[in-house]
N, C-alpha and C. Protein backbone atom coordinates (compact mmCIF):
# COMPACT_ATOMS: atom_id res chain seq x y z
N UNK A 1 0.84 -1.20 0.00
CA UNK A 1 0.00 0.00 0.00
C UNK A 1 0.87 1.25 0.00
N UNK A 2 0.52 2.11 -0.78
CA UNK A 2 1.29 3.45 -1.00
C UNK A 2 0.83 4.31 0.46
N UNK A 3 2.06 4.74 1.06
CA UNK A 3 1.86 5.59 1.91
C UNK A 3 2.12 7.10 2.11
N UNK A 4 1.09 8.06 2.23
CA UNK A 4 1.82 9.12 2.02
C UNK A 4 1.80 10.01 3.67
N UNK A 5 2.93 10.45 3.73
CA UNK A 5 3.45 10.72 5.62
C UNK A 5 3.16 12.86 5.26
N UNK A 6 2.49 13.36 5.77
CA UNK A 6 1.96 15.12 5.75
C UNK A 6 0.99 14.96 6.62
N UNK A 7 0.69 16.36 6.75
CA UNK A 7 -0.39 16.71 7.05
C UNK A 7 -1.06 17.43 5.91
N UNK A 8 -2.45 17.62 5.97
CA UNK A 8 -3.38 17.89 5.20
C UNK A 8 -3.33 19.40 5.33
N UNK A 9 -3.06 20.09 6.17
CA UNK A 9 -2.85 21.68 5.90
C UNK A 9 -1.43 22.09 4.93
N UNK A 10 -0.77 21.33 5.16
CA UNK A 10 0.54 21.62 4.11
C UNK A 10 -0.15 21.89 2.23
N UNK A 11 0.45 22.75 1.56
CA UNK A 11 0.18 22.67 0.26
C UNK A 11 0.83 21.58 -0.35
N UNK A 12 1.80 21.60 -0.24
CA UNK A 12 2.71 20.20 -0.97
C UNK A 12 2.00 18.97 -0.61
N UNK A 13 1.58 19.24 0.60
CA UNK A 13 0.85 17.52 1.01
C UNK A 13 -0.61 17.64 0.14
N UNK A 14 -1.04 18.65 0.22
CA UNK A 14 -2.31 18.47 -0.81
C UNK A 14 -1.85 18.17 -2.08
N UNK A 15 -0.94 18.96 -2.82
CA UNK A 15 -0.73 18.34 -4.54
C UNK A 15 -1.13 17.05 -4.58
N UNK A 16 -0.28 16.22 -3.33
CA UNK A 16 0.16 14.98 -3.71
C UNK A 16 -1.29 13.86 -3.52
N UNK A 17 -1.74 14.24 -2.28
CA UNK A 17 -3.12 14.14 -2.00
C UNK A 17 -4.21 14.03 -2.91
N UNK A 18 -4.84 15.16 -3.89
CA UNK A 18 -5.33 15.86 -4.64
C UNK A 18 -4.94 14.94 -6.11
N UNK A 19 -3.95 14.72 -6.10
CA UNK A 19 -3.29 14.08 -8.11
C UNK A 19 -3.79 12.42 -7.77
N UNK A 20 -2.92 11.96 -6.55
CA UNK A 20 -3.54 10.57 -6.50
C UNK A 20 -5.09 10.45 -6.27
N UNK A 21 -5.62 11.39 -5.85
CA UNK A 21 -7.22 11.15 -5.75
C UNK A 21 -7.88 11.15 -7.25
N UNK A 22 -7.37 11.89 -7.68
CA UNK A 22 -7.20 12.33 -9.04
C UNK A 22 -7.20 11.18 -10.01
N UNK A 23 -5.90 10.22 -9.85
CA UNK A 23 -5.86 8.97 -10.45
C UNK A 23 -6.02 7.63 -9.82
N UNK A 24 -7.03 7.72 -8.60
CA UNK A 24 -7.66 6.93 -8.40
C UNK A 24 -6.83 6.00 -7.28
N UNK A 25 -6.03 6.24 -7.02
CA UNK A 25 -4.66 5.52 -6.12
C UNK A 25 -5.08 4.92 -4.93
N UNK A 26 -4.96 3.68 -4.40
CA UNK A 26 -5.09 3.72 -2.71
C UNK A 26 -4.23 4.19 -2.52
N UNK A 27 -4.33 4.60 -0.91
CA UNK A 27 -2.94 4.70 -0.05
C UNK A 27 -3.62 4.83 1.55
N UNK A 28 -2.38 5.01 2.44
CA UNK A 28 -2.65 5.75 3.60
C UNK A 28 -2.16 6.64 3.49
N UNK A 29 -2.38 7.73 4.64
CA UNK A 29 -1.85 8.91 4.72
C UNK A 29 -1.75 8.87 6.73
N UNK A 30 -0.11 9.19 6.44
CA UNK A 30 -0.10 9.43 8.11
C UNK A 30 0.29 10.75 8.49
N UNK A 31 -0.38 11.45 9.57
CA UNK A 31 0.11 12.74 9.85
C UNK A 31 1.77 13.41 10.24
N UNK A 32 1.98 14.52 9.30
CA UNK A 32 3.81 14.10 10.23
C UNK A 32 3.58 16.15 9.67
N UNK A 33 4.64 16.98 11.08
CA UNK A 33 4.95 18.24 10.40
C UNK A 33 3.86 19.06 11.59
N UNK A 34 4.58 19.94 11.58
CA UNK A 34 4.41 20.83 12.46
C UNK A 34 3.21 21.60 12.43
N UNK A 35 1.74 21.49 13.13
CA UNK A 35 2.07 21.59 14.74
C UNK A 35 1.47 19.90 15.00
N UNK A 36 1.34 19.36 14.25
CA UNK A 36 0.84 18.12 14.70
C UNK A 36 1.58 16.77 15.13
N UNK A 37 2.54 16.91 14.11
CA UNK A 37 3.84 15.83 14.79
C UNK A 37 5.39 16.62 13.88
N UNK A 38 5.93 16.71 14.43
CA UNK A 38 7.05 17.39 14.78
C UNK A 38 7.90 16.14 13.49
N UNK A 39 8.57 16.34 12.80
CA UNK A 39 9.44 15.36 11.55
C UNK A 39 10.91 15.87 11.72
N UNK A 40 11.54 16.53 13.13
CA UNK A 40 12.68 16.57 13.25
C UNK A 40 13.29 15.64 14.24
N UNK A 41 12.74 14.21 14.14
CA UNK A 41 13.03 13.23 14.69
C UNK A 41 13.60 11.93 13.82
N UNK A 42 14.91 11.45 14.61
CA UNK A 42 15.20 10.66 13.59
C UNK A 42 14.13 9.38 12.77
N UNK A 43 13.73 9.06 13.36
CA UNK A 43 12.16 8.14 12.33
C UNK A 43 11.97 8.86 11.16
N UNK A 44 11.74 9.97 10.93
CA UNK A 44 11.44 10.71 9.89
C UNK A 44 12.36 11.50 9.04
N UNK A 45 13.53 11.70 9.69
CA UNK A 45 14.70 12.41 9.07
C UNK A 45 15.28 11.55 8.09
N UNK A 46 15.39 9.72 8.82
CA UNK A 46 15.95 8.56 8.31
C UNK A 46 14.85 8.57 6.62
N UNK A 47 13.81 9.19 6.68
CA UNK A 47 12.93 9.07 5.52
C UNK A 47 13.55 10.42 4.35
N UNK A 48 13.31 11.15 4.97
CA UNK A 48 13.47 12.76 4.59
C UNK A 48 14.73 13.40 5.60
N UNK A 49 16.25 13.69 5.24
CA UNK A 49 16.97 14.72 6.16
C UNK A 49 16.37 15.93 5.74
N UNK A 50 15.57 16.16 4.97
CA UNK A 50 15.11 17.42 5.46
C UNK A 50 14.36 18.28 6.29
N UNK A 51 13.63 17.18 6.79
CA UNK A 51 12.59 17.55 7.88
C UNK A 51 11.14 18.16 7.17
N UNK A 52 10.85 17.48 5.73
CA UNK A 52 9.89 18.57 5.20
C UNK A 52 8.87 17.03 4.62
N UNK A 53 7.91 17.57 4.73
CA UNK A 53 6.87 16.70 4.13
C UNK A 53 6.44 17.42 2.44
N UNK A 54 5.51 16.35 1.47
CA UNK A 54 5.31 15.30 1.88
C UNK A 54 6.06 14.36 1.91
N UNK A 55 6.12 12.75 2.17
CA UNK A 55 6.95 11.75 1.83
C UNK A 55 5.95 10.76 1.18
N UNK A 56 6.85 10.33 0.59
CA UNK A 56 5.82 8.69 0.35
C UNK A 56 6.57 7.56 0.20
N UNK A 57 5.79 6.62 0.98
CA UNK A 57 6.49 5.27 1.04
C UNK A 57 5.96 4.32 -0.11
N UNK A 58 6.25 3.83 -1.18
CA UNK A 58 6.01 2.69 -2.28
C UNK A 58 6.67 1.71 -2.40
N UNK A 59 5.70 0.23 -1.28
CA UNK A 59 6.49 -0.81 -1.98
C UNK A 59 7.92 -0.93 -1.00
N UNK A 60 8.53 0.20 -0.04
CA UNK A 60 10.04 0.32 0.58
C UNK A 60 10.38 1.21 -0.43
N UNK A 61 9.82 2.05 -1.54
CA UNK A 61 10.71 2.97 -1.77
C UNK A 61 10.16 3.87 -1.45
N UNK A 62 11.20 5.22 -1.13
CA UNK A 62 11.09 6.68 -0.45
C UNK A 62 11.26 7.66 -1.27
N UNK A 63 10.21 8.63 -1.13
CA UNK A 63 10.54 9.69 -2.02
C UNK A 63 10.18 11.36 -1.76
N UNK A 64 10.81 11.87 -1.51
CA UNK A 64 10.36 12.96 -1.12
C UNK A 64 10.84 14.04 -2.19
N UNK A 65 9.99 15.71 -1.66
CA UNK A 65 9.86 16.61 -2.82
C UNK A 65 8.60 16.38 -3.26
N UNK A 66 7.53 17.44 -3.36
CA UNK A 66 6.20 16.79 -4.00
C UNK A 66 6.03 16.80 -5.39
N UNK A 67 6.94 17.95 -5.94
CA UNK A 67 6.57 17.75 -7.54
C UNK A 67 7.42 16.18 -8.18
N UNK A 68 8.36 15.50 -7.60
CA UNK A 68 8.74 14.85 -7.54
C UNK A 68 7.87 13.82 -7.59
N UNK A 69 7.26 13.62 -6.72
CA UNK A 69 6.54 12.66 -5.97
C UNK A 69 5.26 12.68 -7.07
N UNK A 70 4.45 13.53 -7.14
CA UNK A 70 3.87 13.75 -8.39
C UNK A 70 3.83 13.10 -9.58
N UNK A 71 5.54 13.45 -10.16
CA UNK A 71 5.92 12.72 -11.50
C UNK A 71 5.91 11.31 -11.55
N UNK A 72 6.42 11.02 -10.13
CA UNK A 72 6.59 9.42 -10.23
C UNK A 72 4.56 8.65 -9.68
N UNK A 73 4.00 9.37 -9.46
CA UNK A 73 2.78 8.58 -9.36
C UNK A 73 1.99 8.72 -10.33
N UNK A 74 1.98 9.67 -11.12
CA UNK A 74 1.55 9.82 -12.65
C UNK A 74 1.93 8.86 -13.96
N UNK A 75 3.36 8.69 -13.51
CA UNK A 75 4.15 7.57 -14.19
C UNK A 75 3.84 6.07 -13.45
N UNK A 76 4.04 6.24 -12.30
CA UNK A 76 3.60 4.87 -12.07
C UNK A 76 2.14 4.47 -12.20
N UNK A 77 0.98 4.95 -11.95
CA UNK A 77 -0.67 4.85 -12.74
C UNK A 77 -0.80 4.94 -14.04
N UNK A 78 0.59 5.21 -14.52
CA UNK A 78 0.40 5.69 -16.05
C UNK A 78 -0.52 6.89 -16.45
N UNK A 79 -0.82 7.66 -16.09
CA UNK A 79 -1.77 8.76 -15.85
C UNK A 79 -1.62 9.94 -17.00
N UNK A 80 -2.38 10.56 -17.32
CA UNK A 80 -2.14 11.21 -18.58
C UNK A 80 -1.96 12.67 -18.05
N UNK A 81 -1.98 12.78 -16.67
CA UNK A 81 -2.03 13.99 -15.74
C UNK A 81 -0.46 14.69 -15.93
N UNK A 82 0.23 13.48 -16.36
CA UNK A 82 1.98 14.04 -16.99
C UNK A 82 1.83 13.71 -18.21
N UNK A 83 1.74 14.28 -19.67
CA UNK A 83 1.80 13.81 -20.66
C UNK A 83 3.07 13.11 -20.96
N UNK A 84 2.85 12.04 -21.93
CA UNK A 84 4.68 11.55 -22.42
C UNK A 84 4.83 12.02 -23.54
N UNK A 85 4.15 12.78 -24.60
CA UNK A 85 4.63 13.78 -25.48
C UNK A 85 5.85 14.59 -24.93
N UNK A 86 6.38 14.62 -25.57
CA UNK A 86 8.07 15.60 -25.28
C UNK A 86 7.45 17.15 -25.03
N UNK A 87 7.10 17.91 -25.90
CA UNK A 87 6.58 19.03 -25.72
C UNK A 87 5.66 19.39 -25.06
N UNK A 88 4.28 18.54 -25.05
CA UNK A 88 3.09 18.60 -24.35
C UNK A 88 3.92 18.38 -22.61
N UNK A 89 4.56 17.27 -22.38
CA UNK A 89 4.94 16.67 -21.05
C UNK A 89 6.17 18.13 -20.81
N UNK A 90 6.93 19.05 -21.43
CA UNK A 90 7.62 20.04 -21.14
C UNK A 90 7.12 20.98 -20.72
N UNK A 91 5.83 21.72 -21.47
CA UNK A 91 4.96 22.68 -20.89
C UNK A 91 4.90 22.43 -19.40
N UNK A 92 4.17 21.29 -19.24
CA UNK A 92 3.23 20.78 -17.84
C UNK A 92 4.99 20.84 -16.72
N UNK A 93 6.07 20.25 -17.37
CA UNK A 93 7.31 20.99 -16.16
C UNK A 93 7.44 21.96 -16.32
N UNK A 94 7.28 22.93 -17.20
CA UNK A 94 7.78 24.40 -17.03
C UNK A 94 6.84 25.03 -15.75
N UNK A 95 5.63 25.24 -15.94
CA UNK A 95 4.40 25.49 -15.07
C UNK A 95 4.92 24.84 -13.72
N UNK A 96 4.84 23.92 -13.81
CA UNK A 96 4.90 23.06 -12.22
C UNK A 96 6.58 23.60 -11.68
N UNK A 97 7.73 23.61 -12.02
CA UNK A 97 9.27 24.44 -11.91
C UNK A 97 8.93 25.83 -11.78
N UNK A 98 8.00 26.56 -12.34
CA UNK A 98 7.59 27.96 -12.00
C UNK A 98 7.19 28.34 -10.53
N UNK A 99 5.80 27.31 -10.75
CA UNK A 99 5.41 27.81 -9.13
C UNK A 99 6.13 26.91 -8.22
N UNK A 100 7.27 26.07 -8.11
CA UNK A 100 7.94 26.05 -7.40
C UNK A 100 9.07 27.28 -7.13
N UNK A 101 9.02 27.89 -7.77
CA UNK A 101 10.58 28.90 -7.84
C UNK A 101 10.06 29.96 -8.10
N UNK A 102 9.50 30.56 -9.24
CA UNK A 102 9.02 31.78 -9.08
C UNK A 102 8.00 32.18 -7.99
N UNK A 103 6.93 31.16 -8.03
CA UNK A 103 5.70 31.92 -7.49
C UNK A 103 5.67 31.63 -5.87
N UNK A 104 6.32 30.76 -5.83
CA UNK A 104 6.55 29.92 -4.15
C UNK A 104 7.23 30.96 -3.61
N UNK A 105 8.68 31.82 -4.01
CA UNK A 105 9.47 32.39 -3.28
C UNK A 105 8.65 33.94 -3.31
N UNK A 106 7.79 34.22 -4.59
CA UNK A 106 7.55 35.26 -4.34
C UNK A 106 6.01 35.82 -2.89
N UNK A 107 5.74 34.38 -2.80
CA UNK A 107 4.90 34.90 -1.37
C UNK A 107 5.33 34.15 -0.26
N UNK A 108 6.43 33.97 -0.38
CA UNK A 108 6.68 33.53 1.09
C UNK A 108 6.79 34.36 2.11
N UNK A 109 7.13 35.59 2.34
CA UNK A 109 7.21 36.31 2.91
C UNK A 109 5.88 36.51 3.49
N UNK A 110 5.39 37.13 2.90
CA UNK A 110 3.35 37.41 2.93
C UNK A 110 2.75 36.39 4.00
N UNK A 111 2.73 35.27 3.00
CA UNK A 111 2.29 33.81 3.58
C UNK A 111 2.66 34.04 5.35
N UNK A 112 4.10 33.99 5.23
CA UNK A 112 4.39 33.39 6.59
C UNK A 112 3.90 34.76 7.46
N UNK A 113 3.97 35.47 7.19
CA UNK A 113 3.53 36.87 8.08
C UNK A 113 2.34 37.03 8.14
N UNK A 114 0.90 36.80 7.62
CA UNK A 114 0.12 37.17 7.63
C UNK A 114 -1.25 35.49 7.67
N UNK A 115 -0.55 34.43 7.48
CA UNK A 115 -1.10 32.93 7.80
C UNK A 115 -0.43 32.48 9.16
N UNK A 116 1.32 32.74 9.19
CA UNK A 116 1.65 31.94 10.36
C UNK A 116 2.09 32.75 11.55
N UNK A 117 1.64 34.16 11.22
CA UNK A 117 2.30 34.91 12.71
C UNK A 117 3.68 34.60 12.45
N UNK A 118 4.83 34.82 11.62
CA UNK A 118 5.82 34.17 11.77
C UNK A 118 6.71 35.57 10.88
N UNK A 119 7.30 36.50 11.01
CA UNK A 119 7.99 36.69 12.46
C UNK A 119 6.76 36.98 12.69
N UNK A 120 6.76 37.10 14.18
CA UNK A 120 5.41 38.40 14.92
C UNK A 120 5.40 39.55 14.65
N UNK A 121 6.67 40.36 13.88
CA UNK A 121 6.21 41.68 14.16
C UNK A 121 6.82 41.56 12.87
N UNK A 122 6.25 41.78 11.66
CA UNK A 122 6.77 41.35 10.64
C UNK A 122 7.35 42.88 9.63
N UNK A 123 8.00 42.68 9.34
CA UNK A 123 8.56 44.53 8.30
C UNK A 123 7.60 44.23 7.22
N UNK A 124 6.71 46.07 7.45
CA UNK A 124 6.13 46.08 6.42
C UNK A 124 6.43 46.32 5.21
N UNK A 125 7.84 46.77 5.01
CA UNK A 125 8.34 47.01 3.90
C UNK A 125 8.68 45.75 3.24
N UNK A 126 8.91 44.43 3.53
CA UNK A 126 8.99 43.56 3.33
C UNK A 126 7.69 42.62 2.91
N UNK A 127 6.84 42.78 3.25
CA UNK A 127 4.79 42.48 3.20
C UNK A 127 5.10 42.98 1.90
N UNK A 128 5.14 44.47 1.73
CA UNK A 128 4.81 45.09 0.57
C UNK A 128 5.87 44.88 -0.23
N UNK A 129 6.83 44.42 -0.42
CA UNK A 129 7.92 43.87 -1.56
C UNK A 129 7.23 42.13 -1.95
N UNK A 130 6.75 41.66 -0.92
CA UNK A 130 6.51 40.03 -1.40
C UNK A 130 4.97 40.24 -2.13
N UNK A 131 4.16 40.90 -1.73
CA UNK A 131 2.82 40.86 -2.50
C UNK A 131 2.98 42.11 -3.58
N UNK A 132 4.05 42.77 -3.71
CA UNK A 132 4.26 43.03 -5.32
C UNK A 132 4.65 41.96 -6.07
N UNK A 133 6.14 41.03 -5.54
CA UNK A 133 6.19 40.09 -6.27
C UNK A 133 5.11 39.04 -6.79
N UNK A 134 4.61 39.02 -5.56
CA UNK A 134 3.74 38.33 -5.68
C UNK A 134 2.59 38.18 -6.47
N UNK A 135 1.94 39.48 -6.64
CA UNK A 135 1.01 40.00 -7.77
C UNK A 135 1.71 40.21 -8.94
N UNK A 136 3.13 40.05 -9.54
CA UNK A 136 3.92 40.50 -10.59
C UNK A 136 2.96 38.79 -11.26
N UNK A 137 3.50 37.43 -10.15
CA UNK A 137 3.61 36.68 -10.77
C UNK A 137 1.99 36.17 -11.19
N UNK A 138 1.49 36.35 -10.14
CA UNK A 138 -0.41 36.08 -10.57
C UNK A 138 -1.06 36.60 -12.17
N UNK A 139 -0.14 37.86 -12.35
CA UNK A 139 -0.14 38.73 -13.57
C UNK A 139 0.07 37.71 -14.70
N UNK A 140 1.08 37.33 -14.43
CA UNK A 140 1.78 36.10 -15.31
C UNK A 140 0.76 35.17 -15.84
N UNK A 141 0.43 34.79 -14.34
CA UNK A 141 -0.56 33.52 -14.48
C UNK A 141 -1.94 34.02 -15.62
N UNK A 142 -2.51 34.93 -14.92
CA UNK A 142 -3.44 35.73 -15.75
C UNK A 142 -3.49 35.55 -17.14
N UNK A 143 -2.38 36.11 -17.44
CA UNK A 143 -1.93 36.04 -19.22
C UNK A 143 -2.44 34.59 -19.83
N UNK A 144 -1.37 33.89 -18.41
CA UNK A 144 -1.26 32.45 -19.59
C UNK A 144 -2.66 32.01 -19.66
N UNK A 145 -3.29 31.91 -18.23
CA UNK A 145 -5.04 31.46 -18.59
C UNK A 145 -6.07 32.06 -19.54
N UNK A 146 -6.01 33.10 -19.48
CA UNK A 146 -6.46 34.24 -20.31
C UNK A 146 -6.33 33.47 -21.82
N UNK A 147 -5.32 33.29 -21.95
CA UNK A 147 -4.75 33.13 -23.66
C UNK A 147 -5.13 31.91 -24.18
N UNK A 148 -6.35 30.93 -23.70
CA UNK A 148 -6.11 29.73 -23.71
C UNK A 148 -7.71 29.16 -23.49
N UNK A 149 -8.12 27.68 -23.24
CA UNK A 149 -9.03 27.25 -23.37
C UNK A 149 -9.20 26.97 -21.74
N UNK A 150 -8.41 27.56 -20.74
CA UNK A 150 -9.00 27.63 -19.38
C UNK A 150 -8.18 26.61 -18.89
N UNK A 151 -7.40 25.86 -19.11
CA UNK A 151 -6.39 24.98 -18.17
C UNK A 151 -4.88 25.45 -18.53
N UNK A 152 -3.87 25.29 -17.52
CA UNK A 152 -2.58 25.69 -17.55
C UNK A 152 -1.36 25.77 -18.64
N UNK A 153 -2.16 23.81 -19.59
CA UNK A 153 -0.71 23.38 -20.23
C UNK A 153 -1.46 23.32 -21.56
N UNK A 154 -1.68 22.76 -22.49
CA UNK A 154 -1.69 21.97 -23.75
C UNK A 154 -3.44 22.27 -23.90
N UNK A 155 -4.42 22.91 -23.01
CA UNK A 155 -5.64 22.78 -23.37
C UNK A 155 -6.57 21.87 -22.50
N UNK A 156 -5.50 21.33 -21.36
CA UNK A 156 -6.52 20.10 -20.75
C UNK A 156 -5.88 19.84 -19.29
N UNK A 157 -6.38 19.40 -18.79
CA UNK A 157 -6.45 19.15 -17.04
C UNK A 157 -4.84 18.26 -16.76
N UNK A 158 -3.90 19.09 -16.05
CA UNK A 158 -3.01 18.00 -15.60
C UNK A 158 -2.70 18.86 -14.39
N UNK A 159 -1.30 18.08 -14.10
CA UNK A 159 -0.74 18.16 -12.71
C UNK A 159 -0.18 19.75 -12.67
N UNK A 160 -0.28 20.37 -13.71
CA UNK A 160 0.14 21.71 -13.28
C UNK A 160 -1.52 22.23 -13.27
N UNK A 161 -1.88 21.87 -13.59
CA UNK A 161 -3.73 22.63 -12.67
C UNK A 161 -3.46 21.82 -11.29
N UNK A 162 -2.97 20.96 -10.81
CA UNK A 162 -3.12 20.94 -9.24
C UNK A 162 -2.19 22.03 -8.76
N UNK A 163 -0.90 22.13 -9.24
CA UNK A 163 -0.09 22.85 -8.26
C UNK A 163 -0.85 24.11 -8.76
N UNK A 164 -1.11 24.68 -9.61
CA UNK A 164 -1.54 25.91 -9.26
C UNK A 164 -2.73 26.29 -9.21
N UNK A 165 -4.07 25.58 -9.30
CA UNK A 165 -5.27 25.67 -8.48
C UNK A 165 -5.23 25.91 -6.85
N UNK A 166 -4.14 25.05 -6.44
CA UNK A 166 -3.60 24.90 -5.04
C UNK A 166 -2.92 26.85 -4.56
N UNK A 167 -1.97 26.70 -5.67
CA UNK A 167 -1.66 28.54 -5.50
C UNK A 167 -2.65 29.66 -5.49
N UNK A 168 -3.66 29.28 -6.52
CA UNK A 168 -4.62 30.43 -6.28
C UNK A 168 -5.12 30.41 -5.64
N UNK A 169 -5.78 29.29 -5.12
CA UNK A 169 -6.45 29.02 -3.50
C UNK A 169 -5.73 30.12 -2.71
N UNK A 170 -4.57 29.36 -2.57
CA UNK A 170 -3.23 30.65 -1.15
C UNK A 170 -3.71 32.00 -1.63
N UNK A 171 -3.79 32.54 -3.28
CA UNK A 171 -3.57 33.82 -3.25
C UNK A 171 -4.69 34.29 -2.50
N UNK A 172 -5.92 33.63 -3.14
CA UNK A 172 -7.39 34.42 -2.37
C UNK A 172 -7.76 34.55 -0.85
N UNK A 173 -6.75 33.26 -0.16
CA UNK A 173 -7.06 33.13 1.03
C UNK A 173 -6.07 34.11 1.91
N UNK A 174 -5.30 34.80 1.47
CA UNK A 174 -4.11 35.70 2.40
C UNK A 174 -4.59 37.05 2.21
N UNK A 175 -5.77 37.71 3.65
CA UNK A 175 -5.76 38.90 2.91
C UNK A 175 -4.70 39.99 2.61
N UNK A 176 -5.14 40.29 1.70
CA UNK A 176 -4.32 41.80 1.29
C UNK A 176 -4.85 42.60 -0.25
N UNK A 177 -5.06 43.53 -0.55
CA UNK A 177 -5.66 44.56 -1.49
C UNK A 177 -5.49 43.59 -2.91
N UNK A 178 -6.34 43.06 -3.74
CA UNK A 178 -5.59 41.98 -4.74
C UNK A 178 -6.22 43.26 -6.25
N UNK A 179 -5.79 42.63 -7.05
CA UNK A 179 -6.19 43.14 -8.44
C UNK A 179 -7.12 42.35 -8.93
N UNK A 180 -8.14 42.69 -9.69
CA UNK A 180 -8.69 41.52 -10.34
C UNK A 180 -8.34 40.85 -11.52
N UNK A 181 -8.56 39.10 -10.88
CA UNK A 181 -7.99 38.41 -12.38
C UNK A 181 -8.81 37.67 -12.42
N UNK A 182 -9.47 37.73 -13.56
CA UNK A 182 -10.87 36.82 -14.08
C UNK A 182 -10.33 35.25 -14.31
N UNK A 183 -9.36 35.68 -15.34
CA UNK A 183 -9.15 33.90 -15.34
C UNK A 183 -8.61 33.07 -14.53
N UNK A 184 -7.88 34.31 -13.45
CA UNK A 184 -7.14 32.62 -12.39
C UNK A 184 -8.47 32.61 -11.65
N UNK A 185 -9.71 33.15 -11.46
CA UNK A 185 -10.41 33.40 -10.63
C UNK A 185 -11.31 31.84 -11.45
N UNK A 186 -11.54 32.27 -12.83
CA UNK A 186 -12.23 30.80 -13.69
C UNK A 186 -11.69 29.80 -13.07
N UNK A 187 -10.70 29.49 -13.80
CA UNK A 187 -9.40 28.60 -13.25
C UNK A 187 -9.48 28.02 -11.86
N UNK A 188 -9.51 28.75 -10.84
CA UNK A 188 -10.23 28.14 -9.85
C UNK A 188 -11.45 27.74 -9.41
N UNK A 189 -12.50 28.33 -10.18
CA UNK A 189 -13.30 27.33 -9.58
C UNK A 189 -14.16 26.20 -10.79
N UNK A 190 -13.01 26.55 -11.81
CA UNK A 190 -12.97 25.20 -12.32
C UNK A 190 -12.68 24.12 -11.53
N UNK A 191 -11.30 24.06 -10.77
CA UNK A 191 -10.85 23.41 -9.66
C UNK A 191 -11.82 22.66 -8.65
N UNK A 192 -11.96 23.95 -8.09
CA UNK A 192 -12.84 23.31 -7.60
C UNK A 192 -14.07 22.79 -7.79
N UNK A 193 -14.28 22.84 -8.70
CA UNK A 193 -15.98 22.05 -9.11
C UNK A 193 -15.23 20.38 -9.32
N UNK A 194 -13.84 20.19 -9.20
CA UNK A 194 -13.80 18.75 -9.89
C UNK A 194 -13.98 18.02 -8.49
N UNK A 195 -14.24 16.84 -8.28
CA UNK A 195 -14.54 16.21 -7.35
C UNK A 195 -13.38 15.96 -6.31
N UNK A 196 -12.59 15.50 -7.06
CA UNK A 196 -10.84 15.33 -6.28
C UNK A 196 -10.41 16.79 -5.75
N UNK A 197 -10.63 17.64 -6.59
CA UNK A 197 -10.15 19.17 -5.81
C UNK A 197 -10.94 19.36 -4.58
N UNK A 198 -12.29 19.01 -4.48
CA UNK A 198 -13.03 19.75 -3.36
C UNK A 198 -12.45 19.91 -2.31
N UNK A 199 -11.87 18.81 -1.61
CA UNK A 199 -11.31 18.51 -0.47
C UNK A 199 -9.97 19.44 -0.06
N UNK A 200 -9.33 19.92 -0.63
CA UNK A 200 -8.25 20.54 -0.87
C UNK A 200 -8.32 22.03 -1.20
N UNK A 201 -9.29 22.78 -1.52
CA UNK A 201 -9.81 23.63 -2.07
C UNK A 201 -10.62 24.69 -1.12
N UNK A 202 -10.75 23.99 0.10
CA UNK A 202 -12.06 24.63 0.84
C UNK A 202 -11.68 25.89 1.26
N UNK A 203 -12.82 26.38 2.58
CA UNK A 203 -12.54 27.53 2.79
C UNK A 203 -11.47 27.21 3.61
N UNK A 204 -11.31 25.69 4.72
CA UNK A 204 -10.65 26.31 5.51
C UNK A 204 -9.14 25.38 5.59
N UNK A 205 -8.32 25.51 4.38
CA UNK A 205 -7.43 25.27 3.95
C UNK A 205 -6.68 26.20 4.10
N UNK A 206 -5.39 26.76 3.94
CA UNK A 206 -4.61 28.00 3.86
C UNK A 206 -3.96 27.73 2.31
């Protein structure tokens, strides 16, 4: 049985959550990650030295990183959620490598200041540098949905509509003054109308 070790408030633990529901997967899921069980213990380090969820156990093999984790359960269901077209399957990494790197770093700041109390007294000059970035990159997003038949990659539903259905969720849920964007706004609740998203999608997700 495929096991996957997060918690359900994590975003990364939802992708992974969310794609296998997606393609139909058993598994378990055990809770691990802060504030619920703490993964800077060796049991879990021996899985992950990073101390970061999600993980997943297949079979005795370990894998951590969720876009990672992703690729290989798409590939292993055979799932069309990663295309194996060269170009079609390149799009769907460019998107999914984006909002890991562009769009991830550009609200972290925000995120953690205004979801986790984290610092407590957080520089506002710093708030207001991450939700410019931050809105630079939504802009982005905008375009690409905008330009298109309403999904991320090639015209059709894959694993880069989870990771970033999952992002627009974060954007709407962190307040702060937003711009309006019609299509990531479509885009999501395309999302969420699919059955596998609901769960992941709600209000009271972060």
């Amino acid at each position: 049985m495929l096991k996957i070790l997060g918690r359900v408030t994590s975003i990364n633990v939802r992708k992974v959550l969310w794609a296998a529901d997606e393609m139909g997967l058993a598994y378990e899921r055990e809770d691990w990650g802060l504030p619920i069980r703490d993964p800077n213990v060796p049991e879990f380090l021996g899985l992950n030295p990073n101390g970061q969820v999600p993980v997943i156990i297949d079979d005795g093999f370990t894998l951590w990183e969720s876009h990672a984790i992703l690729r290989y359960l798409a590939e292993r269901a055979g799932s069309d959620l990663l295309p194996g077209k060269g170009t079609e399957r390149a799009l769907v990494d460019q998107w999914m490598s984006w909002q890991s790197t562009e769009l991830n770093f550009a609200w972290s700041y925000v995120v953690r200041a205004k979801l986790r109390n984290f610092p407590p007294d957080p520089d506002p000059a710093r708030i207001s540098e991450s939700i410019s970035g931050w809105t630079r990159m939504m802009q982005i997003l905008e375009a690409q949905l905008a330009g298109g038949p309403g999904y991320v990659a090639n015209g059709r539903f894959s694993l880069a509509d989870i990771v970033i259905g999952l992002s627009s969720h974060r954007w709407m849920r962190v307040p702060f003054d937003k711009p309006k964007l019609p299509a990531v706004e479509a885009h999501l609740r395309e999302m969420q109308s699919r059955p596998a998203g609901q769960a992941y999608l709600g209000a009271t997700t972060p």
